[in-house]
C-alpha atoms as a PDB file:
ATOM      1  CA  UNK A   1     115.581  61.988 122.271  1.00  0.00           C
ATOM      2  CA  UNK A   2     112.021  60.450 121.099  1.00  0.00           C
ATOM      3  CA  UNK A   3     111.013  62.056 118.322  1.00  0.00           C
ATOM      4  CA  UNK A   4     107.500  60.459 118.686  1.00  0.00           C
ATOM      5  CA  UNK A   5     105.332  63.182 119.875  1.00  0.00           C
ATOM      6  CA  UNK A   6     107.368  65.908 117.467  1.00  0.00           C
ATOM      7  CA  UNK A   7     104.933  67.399 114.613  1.00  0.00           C
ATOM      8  CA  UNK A   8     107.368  69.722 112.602  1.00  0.00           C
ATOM      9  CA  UNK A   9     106.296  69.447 109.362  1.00  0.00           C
ATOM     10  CA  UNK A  10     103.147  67.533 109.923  1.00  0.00           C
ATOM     11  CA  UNK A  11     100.925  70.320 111.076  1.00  0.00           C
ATOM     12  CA  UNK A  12      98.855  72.284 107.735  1.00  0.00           C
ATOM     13  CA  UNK A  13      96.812  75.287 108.399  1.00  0.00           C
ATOM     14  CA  UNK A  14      93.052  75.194 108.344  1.00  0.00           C
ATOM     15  CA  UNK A  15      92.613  76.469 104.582  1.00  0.00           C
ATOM     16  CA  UNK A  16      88.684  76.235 105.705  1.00  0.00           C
ATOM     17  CA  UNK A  17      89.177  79.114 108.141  1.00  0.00           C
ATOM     18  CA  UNK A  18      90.721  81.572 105.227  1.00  0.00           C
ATOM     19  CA  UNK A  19      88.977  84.402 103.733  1.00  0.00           C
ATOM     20  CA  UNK A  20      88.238  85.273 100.602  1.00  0.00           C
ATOM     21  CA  UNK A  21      88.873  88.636  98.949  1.00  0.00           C
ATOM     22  CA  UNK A  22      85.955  89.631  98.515  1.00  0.00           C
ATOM     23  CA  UNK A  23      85.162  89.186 102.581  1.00  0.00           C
ATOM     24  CA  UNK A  24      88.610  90.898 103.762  1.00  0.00           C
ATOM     25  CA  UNK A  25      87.295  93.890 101.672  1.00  0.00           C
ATOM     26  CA  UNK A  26      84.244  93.564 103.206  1.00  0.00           C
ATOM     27  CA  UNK A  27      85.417  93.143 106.429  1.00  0.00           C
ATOM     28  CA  UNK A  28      87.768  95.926 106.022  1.00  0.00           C
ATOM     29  CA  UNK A  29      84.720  98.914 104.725  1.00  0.00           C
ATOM     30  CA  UNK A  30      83.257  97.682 108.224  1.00  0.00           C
ATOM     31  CA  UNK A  31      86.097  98.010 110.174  1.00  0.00           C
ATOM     32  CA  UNK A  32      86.859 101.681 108.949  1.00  0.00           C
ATOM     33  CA  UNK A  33      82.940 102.445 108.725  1.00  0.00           C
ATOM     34  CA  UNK A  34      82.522 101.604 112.532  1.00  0.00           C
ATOM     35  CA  UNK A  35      85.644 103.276 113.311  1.00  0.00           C
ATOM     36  CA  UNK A  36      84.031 106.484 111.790  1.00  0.00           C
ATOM     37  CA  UNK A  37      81.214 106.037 113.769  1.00  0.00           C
ATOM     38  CA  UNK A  38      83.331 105.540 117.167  1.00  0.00           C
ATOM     39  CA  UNK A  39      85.246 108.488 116.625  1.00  0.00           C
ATOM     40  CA  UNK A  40      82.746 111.263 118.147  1.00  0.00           C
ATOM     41  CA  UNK A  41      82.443 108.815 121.078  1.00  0.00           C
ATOM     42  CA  UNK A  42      85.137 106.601 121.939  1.00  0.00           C
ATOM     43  CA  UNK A  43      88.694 107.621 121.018  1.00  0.00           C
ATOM     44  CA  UNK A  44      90.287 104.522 122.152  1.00  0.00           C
ATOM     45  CA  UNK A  45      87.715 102.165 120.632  1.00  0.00           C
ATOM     46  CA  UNK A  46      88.016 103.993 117.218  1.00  0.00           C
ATOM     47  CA  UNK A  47      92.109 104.014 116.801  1.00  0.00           C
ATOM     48  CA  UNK A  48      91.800  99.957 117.870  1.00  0.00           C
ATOM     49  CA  UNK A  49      89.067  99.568 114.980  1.00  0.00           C
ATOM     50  CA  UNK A  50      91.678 101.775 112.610  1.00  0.00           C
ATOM     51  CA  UNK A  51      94.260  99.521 113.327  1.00  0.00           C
ATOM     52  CA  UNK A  52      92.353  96.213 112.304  1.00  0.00           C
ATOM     53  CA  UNK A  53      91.399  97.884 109.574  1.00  0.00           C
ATOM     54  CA  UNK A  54      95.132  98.266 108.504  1.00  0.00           C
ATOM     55  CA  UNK A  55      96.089  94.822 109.213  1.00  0.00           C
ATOM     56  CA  UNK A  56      92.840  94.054 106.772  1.00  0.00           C
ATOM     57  CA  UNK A  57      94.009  96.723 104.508  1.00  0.00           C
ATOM     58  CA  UNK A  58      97.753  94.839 104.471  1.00  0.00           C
ATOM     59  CA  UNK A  59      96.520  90.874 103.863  1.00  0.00           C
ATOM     60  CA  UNK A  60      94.198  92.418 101.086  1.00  0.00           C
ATOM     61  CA  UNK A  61      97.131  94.031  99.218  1.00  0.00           C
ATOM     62  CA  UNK A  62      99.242  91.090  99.859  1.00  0.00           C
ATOM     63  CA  UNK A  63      96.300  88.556  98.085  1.00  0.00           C
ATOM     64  CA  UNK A  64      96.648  91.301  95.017  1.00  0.00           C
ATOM     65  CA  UNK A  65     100.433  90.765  95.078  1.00  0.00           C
ATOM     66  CA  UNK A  66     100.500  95.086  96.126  1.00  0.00           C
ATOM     67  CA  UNK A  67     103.095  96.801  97.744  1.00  0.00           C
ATOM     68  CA  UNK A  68     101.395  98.576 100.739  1.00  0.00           C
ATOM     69  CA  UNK A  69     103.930 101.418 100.321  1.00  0.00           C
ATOM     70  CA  UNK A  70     102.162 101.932  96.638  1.00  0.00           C
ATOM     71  CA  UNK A  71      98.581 102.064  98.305  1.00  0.00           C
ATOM     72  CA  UNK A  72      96.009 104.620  96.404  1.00  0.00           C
ATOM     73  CA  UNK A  73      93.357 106.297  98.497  1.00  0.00           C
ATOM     74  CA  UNK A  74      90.456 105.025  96.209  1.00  0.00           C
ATOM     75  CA  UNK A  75      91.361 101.198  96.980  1.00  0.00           C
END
């Protein structure tokens, strides 16, 4: 087998592409902001916004070093 082409181990992720806190919170307050907003109109469109606001929600406890289980309604 030719291990030549094989890149296990050599690939890094783009640290460039990462967000800061500060912009995942951000990020997040729009997310559940325009899924308020949705709401009265489109169901679907608002639940999918919810739901990337909870993935947001998750990575921005998991930079704090937070158990999601522990969350507190003021964030």
């Amino acid at each position: 087998m030719n291990t030549h082409f094989c890149k296990v181990g050599n690939v890094r992720p783009n640290l460039s592409k990462r967000f800061s806190l500060k912009d995942l919170e951000e990020k997040y307050i729009k997310f559940t902001e325009d899924a308020y907003n949705a709401m009265h109109n489109d169901a679907n469109l608002s639940d999918t916004l919810y739901h990337e606001a909870s993935k947001l929600r998750d990575q921005i406890l998991n930079l704090k070093g937070t158990n999601p289980n522990d969350f507190d309604a003021a964030f």
